[in-house]
Structures are given as C-alpha cells and as structure tokens.
C-alpha atoms as a PDB file:
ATOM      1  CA  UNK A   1      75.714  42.705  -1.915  1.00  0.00           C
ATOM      2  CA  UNK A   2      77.422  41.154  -4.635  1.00  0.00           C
ATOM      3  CA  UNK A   3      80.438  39.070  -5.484  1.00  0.00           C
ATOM      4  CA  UNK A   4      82.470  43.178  -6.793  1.00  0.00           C
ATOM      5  CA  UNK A   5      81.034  44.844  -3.729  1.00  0.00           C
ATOM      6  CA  UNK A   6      82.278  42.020  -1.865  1.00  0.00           C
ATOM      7  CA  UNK A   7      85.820  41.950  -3.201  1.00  0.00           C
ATOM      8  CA  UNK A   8      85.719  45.349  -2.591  1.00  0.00           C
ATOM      9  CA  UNK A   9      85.202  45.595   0.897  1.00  0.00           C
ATOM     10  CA  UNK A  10      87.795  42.419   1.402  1.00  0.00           C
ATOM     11  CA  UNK A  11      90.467  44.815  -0.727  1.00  0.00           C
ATOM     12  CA  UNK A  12      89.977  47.929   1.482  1.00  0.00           C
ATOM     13  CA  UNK A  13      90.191  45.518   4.496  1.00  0.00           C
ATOM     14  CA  UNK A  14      92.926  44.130   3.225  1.00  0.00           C
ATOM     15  CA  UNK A  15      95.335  46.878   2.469  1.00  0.00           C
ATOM     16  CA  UNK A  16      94.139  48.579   5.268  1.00  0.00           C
ATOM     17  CA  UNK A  17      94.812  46.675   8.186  1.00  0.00           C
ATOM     18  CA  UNK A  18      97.332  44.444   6.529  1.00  0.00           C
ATOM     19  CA  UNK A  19      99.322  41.026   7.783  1.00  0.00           C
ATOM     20  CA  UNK A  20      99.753  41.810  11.725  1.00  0.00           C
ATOM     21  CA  UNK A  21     100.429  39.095  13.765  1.00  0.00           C
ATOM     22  CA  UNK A  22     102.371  39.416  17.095  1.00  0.00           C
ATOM     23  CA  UNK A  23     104.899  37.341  18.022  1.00  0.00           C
ATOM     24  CA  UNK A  24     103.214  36.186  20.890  1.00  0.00           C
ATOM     25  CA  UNK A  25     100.499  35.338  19.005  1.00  0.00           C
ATOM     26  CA  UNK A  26     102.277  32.825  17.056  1.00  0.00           C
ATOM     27  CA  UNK A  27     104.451  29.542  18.123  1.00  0.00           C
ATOM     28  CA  UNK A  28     108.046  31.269  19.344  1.00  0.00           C
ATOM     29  CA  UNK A  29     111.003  30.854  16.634  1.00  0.00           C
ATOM     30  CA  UNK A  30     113.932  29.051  17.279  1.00  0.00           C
ATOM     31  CA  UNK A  31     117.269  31.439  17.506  1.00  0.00           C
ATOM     32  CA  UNK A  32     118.846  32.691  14.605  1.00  0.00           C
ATOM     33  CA  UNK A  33     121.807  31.040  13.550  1.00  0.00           C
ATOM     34  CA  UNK A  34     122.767  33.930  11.329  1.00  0.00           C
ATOM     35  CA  UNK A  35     121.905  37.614  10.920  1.00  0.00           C
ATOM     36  CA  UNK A  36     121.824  40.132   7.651  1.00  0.00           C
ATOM     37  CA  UNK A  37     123.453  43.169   8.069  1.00  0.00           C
ATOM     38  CA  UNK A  38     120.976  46.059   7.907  1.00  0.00           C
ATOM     39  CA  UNK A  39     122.903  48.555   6.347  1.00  0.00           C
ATOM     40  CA  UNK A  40     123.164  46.212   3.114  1.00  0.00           C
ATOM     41  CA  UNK A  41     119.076  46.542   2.832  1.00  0.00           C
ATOM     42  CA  UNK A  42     117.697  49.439   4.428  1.00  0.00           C
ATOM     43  CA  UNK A  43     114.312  48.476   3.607  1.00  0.00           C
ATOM     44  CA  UNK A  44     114.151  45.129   5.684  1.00  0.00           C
ATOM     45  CA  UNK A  45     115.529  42.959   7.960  1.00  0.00           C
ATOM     46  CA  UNK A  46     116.308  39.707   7.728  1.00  0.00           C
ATOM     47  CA  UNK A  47     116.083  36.576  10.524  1.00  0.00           C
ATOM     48  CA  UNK A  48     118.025  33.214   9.785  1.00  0.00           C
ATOM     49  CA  UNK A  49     116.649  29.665  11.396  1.00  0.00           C
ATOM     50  CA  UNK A  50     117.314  26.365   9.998  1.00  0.00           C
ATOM     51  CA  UNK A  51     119.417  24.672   7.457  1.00  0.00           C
ATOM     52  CA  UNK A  52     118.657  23.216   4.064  1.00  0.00           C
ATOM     53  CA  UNK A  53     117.495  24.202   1.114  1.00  0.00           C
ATOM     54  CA  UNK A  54     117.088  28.330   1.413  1.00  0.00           C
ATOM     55  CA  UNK A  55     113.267  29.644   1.404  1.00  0.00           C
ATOM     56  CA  UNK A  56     112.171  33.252   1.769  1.00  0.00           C
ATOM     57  CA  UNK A  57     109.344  34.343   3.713  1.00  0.00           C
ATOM     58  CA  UNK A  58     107.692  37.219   3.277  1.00  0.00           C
ATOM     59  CA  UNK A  59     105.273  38.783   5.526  1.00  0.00           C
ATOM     60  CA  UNK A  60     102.405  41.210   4.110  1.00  0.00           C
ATOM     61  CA  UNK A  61     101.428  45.212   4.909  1.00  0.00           C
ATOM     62  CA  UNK A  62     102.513  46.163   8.578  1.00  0.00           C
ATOM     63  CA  UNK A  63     103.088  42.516   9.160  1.00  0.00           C
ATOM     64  CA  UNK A  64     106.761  41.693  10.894  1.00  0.00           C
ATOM     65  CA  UNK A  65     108.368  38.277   9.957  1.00  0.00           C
ATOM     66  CA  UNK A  66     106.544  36.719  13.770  1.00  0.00           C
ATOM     67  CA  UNK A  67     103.833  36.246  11.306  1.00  0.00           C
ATOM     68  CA  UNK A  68     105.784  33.268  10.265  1.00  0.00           C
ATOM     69  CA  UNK A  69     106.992  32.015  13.085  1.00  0.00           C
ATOM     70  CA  UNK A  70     104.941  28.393  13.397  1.00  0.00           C
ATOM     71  CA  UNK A  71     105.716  28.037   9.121  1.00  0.00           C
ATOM     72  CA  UNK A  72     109.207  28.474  10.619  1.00  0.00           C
ATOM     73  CA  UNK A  73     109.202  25.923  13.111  1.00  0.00           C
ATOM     74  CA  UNK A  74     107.477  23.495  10.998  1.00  0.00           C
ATOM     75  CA  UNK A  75     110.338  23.594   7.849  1.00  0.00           C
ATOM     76  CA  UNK A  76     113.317  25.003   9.260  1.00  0.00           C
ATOM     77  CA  UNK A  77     114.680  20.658   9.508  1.00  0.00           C
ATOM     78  CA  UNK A  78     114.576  20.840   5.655  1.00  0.00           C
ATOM     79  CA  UNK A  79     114.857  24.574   5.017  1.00  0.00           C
ATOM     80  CA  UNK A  80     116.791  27.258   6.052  1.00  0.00           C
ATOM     81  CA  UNK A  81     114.702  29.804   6.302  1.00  0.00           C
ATOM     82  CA  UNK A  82     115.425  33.404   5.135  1.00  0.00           C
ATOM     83  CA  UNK A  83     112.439  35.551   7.654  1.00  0.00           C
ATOM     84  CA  UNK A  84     111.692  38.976   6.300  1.00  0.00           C
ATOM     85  CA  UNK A  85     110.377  42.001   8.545  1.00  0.00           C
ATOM     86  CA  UNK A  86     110.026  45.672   5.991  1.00  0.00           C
ATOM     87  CA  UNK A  87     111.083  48.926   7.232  1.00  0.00           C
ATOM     88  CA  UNK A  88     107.975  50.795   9.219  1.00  0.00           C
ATOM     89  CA  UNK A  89     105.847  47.784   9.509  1.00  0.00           C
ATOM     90  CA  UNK A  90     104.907  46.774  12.787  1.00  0.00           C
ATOM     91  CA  UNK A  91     107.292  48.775  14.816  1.00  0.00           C
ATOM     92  CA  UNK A  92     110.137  48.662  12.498  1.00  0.00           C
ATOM     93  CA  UNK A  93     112.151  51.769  12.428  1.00  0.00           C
ATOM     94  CA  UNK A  94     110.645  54.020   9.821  1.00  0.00           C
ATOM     95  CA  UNK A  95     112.580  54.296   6.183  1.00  0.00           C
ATOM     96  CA  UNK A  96     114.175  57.115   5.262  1.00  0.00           C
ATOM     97  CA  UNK A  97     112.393  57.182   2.361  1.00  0.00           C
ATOM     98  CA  UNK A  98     109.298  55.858   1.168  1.00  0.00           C
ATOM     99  CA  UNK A  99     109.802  56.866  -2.558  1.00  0.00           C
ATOM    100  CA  UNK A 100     109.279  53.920  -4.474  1.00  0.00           C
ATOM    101  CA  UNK A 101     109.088  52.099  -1.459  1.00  0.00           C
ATOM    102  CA  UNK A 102     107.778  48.378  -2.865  1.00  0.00           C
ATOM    103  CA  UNK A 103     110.059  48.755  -6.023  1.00  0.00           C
ATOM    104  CA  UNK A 104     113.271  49.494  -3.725  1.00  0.00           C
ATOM    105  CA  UNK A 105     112.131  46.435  -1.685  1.00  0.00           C
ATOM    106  CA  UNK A 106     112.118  44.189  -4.758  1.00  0.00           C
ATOM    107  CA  UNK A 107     115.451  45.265  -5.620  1.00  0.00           C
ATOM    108  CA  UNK A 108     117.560  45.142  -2.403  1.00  0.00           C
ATOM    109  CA  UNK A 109     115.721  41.612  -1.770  1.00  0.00           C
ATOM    110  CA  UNK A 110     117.145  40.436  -5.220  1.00  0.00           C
ATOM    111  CA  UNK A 111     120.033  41.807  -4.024  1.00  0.00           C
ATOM    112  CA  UNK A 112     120.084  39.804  -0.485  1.00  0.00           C
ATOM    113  CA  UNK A 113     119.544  36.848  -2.634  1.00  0.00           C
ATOM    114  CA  UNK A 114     122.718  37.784  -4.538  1.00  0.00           C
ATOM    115  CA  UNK A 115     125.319  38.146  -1.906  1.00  0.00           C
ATOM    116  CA  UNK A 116     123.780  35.758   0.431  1.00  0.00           C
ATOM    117  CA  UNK A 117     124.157  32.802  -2.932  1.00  0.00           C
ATOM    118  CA  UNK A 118     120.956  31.846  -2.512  1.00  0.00           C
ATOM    119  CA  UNK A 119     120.193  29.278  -5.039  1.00  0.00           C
ATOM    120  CA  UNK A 120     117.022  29.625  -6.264  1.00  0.00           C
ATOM    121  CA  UNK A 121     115.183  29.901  -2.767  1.00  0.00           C
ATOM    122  CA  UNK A 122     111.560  28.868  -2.402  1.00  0.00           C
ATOM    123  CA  UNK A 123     109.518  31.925  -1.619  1.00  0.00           C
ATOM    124  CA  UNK A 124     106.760  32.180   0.563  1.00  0.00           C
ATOM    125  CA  UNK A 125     104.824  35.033   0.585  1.00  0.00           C
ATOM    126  CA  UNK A 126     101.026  36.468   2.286  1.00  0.00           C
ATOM    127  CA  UNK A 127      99.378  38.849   0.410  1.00  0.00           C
ATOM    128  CA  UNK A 128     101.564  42.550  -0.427  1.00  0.00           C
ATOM    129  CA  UNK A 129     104.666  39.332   0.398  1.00  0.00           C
ATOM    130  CA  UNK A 130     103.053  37.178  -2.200  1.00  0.00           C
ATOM    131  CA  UNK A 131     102.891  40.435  -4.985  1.00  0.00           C
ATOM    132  CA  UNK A 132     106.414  41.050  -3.955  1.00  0.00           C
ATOM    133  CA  UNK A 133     107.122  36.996  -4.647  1.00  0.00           C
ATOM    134  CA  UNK A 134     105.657  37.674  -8.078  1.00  0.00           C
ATOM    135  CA  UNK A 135     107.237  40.743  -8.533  1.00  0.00           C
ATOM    136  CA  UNK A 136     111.095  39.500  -8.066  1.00  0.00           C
ATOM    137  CA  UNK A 137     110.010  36.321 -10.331  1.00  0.00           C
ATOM    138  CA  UNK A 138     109.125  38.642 -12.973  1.00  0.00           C
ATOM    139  CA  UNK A 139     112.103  40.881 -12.341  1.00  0.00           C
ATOM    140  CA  UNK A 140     114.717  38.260 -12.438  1.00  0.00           C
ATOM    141  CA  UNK A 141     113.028  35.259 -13.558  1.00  0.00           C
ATOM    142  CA  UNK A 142     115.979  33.111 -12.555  1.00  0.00           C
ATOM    143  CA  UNK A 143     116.660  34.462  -9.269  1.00  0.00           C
ATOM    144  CA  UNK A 144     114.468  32.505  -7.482  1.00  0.00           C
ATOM    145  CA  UNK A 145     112.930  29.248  -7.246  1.00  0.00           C
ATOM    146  CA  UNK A 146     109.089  27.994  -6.513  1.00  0.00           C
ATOM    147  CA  UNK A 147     106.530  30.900  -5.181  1.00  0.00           C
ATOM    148  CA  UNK A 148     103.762  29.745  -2.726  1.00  0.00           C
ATOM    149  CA  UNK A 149     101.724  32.508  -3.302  1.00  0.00           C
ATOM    150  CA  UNK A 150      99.307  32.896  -0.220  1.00  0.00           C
ATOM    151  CA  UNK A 151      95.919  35.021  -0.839  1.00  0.00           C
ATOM    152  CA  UNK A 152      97.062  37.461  -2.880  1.00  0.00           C
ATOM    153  CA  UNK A 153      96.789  38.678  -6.737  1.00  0.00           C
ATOM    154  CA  UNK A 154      99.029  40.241  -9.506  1.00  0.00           C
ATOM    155  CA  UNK A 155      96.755  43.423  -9.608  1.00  0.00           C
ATOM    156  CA  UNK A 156      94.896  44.014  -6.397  1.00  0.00           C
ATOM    157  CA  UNK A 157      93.277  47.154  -7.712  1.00  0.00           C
ATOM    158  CA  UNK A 158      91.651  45.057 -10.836  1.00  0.00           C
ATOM    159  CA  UNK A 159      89.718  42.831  -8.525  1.00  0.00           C
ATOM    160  CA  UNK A 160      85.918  44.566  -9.159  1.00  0.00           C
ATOM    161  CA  UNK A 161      87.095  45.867 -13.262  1.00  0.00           C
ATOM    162  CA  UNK A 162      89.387  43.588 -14.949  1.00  0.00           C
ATOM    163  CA  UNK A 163      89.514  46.343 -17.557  1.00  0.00           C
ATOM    164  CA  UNK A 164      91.014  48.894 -15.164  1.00  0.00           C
ATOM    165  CA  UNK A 165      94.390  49.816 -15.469  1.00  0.00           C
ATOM    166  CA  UNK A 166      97.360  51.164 -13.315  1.00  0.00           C
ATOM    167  CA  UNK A 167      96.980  54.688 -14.919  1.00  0.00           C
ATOM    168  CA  UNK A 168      93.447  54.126 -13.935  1.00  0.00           C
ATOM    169  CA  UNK A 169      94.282  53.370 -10.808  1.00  0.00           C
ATOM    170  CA  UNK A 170      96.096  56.017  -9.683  1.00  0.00           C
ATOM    171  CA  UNK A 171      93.769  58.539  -8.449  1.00  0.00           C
ATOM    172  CA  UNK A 172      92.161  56.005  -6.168  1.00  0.00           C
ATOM    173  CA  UNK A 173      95.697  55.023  -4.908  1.00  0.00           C
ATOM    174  CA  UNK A 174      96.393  58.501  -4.271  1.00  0.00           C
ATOM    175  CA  UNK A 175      93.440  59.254  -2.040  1.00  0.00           C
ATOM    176  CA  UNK A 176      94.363  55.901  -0.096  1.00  0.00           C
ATOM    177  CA  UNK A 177      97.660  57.365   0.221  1.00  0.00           C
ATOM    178  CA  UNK A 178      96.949  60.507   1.728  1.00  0.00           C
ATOM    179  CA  UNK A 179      94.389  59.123   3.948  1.00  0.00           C
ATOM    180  CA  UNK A 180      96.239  56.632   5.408  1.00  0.00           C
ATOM    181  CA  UNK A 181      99.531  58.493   5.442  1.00  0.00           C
ATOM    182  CA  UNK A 182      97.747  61.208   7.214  1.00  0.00           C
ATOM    183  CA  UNK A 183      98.172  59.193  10.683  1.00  0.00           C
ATOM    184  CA  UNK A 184      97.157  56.004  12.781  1.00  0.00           C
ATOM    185  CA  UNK A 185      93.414  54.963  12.495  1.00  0.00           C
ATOM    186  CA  UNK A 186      91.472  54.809  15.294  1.00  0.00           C
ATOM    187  CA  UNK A 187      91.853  51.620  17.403  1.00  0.00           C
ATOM    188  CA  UNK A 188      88.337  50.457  17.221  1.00  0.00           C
ATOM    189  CA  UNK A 189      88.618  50.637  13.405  1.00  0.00           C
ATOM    190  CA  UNK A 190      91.296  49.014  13.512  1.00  0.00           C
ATOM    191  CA  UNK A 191      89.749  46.055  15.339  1.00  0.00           C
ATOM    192  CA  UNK A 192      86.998  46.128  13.299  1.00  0.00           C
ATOM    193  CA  UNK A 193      89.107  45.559  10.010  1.00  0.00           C
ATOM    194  CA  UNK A 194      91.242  43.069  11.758  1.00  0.00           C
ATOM    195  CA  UNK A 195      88.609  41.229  12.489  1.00  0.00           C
ATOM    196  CA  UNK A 196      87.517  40.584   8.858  1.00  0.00           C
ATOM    197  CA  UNK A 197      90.612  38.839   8.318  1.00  0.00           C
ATOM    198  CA  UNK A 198      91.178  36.309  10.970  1.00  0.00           C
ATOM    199  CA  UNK A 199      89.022  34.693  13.473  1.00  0.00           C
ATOM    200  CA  UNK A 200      90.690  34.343  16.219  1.00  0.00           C
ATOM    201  CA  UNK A 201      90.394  36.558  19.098  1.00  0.00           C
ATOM    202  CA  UNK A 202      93.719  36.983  20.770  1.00  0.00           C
ATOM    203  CA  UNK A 203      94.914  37.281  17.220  1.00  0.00           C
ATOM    204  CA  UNK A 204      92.735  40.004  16.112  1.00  0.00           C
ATOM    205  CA  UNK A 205      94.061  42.275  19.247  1.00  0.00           C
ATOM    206  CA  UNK A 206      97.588  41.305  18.303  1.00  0.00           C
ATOM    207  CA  UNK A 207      96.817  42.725  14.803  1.00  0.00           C
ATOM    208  CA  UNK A 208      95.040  45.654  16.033  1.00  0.00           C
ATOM    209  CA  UNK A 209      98.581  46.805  17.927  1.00  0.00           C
ATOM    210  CA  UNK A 210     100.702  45.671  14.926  1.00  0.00           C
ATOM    211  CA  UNK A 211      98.870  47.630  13.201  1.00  0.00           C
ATOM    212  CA  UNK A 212      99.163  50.808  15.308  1.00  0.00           C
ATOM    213  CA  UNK A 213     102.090  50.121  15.794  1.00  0.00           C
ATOM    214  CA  UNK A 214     103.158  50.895  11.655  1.00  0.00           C
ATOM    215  CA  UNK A 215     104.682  53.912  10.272  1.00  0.00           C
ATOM    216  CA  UNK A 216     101.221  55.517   8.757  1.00  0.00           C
ATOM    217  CA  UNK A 217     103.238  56.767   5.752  1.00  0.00           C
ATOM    218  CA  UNK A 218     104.915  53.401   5.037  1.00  0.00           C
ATOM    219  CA  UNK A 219     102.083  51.839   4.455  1.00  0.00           C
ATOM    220  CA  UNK A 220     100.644  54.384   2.851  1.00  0.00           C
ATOM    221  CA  UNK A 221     103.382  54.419  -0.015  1.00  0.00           C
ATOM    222  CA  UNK A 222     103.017  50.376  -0.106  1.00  0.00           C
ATOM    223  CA  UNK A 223      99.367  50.605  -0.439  1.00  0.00           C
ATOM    224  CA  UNK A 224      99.726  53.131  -3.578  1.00  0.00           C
ATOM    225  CA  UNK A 225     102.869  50.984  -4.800  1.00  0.00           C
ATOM    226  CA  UNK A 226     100.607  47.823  -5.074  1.00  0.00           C
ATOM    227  CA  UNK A 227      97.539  49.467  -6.183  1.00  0.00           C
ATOM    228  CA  UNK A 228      99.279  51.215  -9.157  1.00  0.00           C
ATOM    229  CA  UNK A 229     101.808  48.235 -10.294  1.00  0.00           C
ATOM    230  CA  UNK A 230     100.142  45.796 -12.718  1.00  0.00           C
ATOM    231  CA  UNK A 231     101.711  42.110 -13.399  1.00  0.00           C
ATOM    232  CA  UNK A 232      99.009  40.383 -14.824  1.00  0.00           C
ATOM    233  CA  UNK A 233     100.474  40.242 -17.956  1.00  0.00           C
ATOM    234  CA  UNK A 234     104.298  40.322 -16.399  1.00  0.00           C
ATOM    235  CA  UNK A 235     104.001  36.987 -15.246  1.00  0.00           C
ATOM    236  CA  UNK A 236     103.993  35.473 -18.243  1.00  0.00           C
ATOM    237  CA  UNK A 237     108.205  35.623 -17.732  1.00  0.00           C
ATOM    238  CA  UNK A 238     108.298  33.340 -14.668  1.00  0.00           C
ATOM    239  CA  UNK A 239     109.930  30.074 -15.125  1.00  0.00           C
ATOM    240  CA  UNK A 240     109.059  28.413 -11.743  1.00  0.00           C
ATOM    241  CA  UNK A 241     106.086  26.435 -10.532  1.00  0.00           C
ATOM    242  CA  UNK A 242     103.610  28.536  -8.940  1.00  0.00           C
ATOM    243  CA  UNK A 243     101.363  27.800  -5.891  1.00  0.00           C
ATOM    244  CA  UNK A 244      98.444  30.013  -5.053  1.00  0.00           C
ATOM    245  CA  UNK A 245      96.140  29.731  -2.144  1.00  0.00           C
ATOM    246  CA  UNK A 246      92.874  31.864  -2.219  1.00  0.00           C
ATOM    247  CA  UNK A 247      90.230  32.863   1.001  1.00  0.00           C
ATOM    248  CA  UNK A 248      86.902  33.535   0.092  1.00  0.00           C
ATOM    249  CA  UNK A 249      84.951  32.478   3.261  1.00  0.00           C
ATOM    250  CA  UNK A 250      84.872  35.539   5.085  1.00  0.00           C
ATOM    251  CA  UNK A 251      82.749  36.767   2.649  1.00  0.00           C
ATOM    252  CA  UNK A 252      79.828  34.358   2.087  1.00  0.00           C
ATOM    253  CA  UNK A 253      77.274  36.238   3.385  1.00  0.00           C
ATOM    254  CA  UNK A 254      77.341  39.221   1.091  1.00  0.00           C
ATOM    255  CA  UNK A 255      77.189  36.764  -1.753  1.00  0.00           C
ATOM    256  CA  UNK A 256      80.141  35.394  -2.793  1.00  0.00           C
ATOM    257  CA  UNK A 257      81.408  31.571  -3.404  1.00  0.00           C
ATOM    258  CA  UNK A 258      84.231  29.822  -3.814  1.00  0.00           C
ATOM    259  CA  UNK A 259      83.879  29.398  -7.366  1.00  0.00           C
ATOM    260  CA  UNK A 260      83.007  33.225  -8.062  1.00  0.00           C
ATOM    261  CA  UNK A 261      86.202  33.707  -5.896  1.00  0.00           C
ATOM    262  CA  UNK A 262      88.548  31.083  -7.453  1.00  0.00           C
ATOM    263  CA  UNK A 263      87.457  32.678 -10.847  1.00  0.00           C
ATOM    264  CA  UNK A 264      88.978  36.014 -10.063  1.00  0.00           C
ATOM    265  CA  UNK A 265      92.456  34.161  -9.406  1.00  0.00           C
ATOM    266  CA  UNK A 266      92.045  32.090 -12.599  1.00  0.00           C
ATOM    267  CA  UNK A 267      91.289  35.177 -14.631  1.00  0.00           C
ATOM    268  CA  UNK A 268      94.372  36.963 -12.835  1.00  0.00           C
ATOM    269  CA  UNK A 269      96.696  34.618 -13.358  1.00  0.00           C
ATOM    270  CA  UNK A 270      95.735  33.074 -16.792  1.00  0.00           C
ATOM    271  CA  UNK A 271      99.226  34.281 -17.908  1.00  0.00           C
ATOM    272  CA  UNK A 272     101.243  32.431 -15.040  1.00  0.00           C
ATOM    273  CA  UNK A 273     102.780  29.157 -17.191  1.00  0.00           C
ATOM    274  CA  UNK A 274     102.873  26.719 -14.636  1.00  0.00           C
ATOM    275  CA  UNK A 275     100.175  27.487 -11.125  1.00  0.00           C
ATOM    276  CA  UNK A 276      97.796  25.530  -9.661  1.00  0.00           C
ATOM    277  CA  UNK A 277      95.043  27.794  -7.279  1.00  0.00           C
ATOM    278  CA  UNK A 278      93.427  26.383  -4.289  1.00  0.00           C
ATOM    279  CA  UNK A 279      91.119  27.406  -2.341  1.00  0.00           C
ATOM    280  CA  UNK A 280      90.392  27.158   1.669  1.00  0.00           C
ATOM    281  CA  UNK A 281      86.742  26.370   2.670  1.00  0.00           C
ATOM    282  CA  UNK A 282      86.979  28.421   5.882  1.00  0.00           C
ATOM    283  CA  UNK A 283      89.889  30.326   6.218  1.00  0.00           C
ATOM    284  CA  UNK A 284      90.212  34.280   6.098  1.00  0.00           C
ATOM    285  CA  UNK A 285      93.134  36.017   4.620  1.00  0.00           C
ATOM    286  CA  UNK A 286      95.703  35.096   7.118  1.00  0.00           C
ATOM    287  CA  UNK A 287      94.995  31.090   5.732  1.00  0.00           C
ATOM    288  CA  UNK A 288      98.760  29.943   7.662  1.00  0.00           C
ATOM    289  CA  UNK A 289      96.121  30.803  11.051  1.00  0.00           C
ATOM    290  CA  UNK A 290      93.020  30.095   9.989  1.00  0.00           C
ATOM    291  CA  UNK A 291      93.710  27.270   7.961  1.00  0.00           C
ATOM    292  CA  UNK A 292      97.013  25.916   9.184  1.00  0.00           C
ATOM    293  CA  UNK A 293      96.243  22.180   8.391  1.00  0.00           C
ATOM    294  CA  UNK A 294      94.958  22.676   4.969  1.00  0.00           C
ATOM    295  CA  UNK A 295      98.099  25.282   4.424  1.00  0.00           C
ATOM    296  CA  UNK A 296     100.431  23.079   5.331  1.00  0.00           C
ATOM    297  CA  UNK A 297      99.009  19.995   3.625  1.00  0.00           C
ATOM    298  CA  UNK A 298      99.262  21.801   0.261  1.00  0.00           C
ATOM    299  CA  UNK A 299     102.660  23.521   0.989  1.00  0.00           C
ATOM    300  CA  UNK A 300     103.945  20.170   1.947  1.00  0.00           C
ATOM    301  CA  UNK A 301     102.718  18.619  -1.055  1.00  0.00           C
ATOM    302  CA  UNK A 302     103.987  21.621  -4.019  1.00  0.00           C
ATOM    303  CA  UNK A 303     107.410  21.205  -2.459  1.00  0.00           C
ATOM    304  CA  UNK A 304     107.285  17.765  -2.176  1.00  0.00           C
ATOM    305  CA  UNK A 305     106.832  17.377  -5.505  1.00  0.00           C
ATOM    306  CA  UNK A 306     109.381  20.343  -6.309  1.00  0.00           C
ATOM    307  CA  UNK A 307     112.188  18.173  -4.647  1.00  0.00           C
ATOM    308  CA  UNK A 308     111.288  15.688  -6.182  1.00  0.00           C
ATOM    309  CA  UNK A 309     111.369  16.989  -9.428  1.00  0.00           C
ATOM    310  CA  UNK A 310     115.082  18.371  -8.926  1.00  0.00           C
ATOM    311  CA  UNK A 311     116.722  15.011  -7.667  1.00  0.00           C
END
C-alpha cells in the first residue's frame, strides 16, 4: 500500500473513532478552582485548574477534556489551564443543534476567551482540537496566543489530493455524515479503529467506551464540518508562533516514512508564517500517550522560548 492509501486509512481511523480517553485512563486532575457557566456556551464545557498564564486545551472528536488530564497536572504551576469537553462527545449531553456545529464551537470559544479576559492564552489542541486552534487563530488572529498544534492538519480531507477542494469534498463528507449519524458502530469496530491510534491496551478499551459513549450525530456533523472547511490558505492571517507535532509510525508497514509524512504537514502548512513541525518516531495519533516524553520535551521547549520572548 502506499504512502495516499496509507493516509487514507489513518484519516478514516481518525475521524472515526476520534480522541477518547477515559478519565481513568489518564493521571486524575486536580479540583477545579473555577467553573464556566454552561448556559454562556452551549456547545462545551469548560474545567479550571491552576494559575498562571491562561492556556486552552482542546480535546479532539468524542474526546472529553480527561484526555488532558496528565498535560494538566504537568503545567497547571505555570498555567492556568482552561480544559475543554464539546457537547455530545463522550457522554456529554447532546446539543440541541448540530447545525454548524464546529463553526458555533469556534465562535462561543472566542467568546469564552472574551468574557473570561483571557490574554492571549496558549492553545493546545489534538487533532479536530488542533483544526479548531487554527481555526480561532484565523478567525481572530489576535485573540489568542501560541497554538501547539498536536497531529492534526488545516484540511484533513486534502491529505491523498492536495488539489481537492471543500466543494469537492462535500459529497464524501456527506456520506460520512449519514453513516455515522445513522447510530453507534459496533463495539468490535470500534476497538479495532481505536486500536490504530494508540498502543496501549487499557487505553484502547477506554476509547472504545468513549467512543460509544458519543452522540452518533454529533460527530457526525463535526466529521462533515472538518472535512468540508479548508484553511490551508487561511492561515496565512495568524500572527502567533505555531507548533505542530505529526505521527506517522502507526503506519510504517503499508509504506509510509517519516519524511513522506512530515512532507504532507510541510505542504499543508507552507502558508503558516511562523511553525516549526516535528515529528514522533513511535507515537500514534494520541502522541501526549504514546509519546509523552518527547511531547512534553518539545512543548516545554516552544513555550519556553515563548516566555521568553515576551519578558
């Protein structure tokens, strides 16, 4: 199989089964020493631990904001960290509505960021939390402050055709849509595509119930939102440095390197000002598990050198 094939399999995995980690699964966060108020953001909630400079973490599809939980612990001394969980994703009340469901998300986070006075909060964000990073960048390129952009791209559906566009895109979204909007996959399917993004064992099981556990037409809508919303060339407005970390291990053995890999994310974001793009030897897509040194050495290290840079 080749490096397109390859990519392709990894996006259908992907978008699939999503960001799903249990809270059990993960180191236990510390209390919250403050709480949003749902009713200001119907599309998420919002979990408060730490003090410092603000930073924003958010989780990817069906993921909640557990997902985070030992990137908590490890920064809430210097940050106060801002812990994200979307409407329907793993065992969230449902929305409402799921019209525009990533857009609205954008929006009444840019919002939060508003009322709360963040100043320019780092954001961290794994894979659909990463596009929505980029997104609110490109919305309000002021709003916020440095993106560490973990494993995913400006335009997922572009990964095998550079050429395609969202337009293009949009009957493939659609048939992901109703498919997956149609109802819960099957459990051993769910494994299965679990599995392909994470190595650990107790992990994978966690995902498989987060996963379950999602509102099937959430994700749905989020899946179509990201497939049909192109910012390759939207980027070009954000101000901030940029870190992005890239997997391409789990897919070795149908062909693929790390340079094919990294050269996807180079060609992605050639419009980004200022990035750099790194990429994990071993790790799968969820790199804060399977690569938690090497995460946390380069996240130390791009906001090391973004303090230092503002004092």
């Amino acid at each position: 199989m080749n490096v397109t094939s390859t990519l392709r399999a990894f996006c259908t995995a992907l978008l699939l089964t999503g960001a799903t980690v249990s809270a059990s699964a993960a180191v236990a966060t510390q209390p919250a020493v403050a709480a949003s108020t749902p009713t200001a953001h119907p599309l998420f909630t919002v979990q408060v631990v730490g003090k410092g400079r603000p930073m924003l973490l958010i989780p990817g599809l069906t993921c909640p904001g557990a997902v985070w939980d030992e990137t908590v612990a490890r920064y809430q001394k210097q940050y106060q960290c801002h812990v994200v969980s979307l409407a329907g994703f793993g065992g969230s009340a449902a929305p409402a509505t799921t019209q525009q469901f990533l857009q609205q998300v954008r929006d009444q986070l840019l919002s939060y960021i508003k009322t709360q006075q963040l100043t320019k909060p780092v954001v961290v964000g794994h894979s659909l939390g990463g596009f929505l990073g980029l997104w609110m960048s490109t919305t309000q390129p002021g709003a916020v402050g440095p993106l560490v952009i973990v494993d995913s791209l400006p335009f997922l559906a572009a990964v095998q055709n550079p050429t395609l566009t969202a337009e293009q895109a949009k009957p493939m979204a659609e048939g992901m849509r109703q498919q997956v909007g149609h109802g819960k996959m099957p459990v051993a399917v769910a494994r299965q595509m679990s599995a392909s993004l994470m190595t650990d064992t107790a992990r994978i099981s966690q995902a498989t119930r987060w996963s379950q556990a999602s509102d099937p037409a959430t994700v749905g809508q989020a899946m179509y939102d990201l497939y049909t919303t192109d910012l390759r060339q939207d980027i070009s407005r954000i101000q901030q440095p940029v870190l992005v970390l890239g997997a391409w291990a789990a897919y070795k053995a149908y062909g693929s390197t790390k340079e094919s890999t990294k050269a996807i994310f180079a060609q992605q974001y050639a419009k980004l000002p200022q990035h750099r793009i790194e990429m994990s030897e071993a790790g799968r897509h969820f790199l804060m598990w399977d690569d938690t040194q090497w995460f946390f050495a380069n996240t130390d290290a791009f906001l090391q050198q973004y303090a230092v840079a503002k004092k």
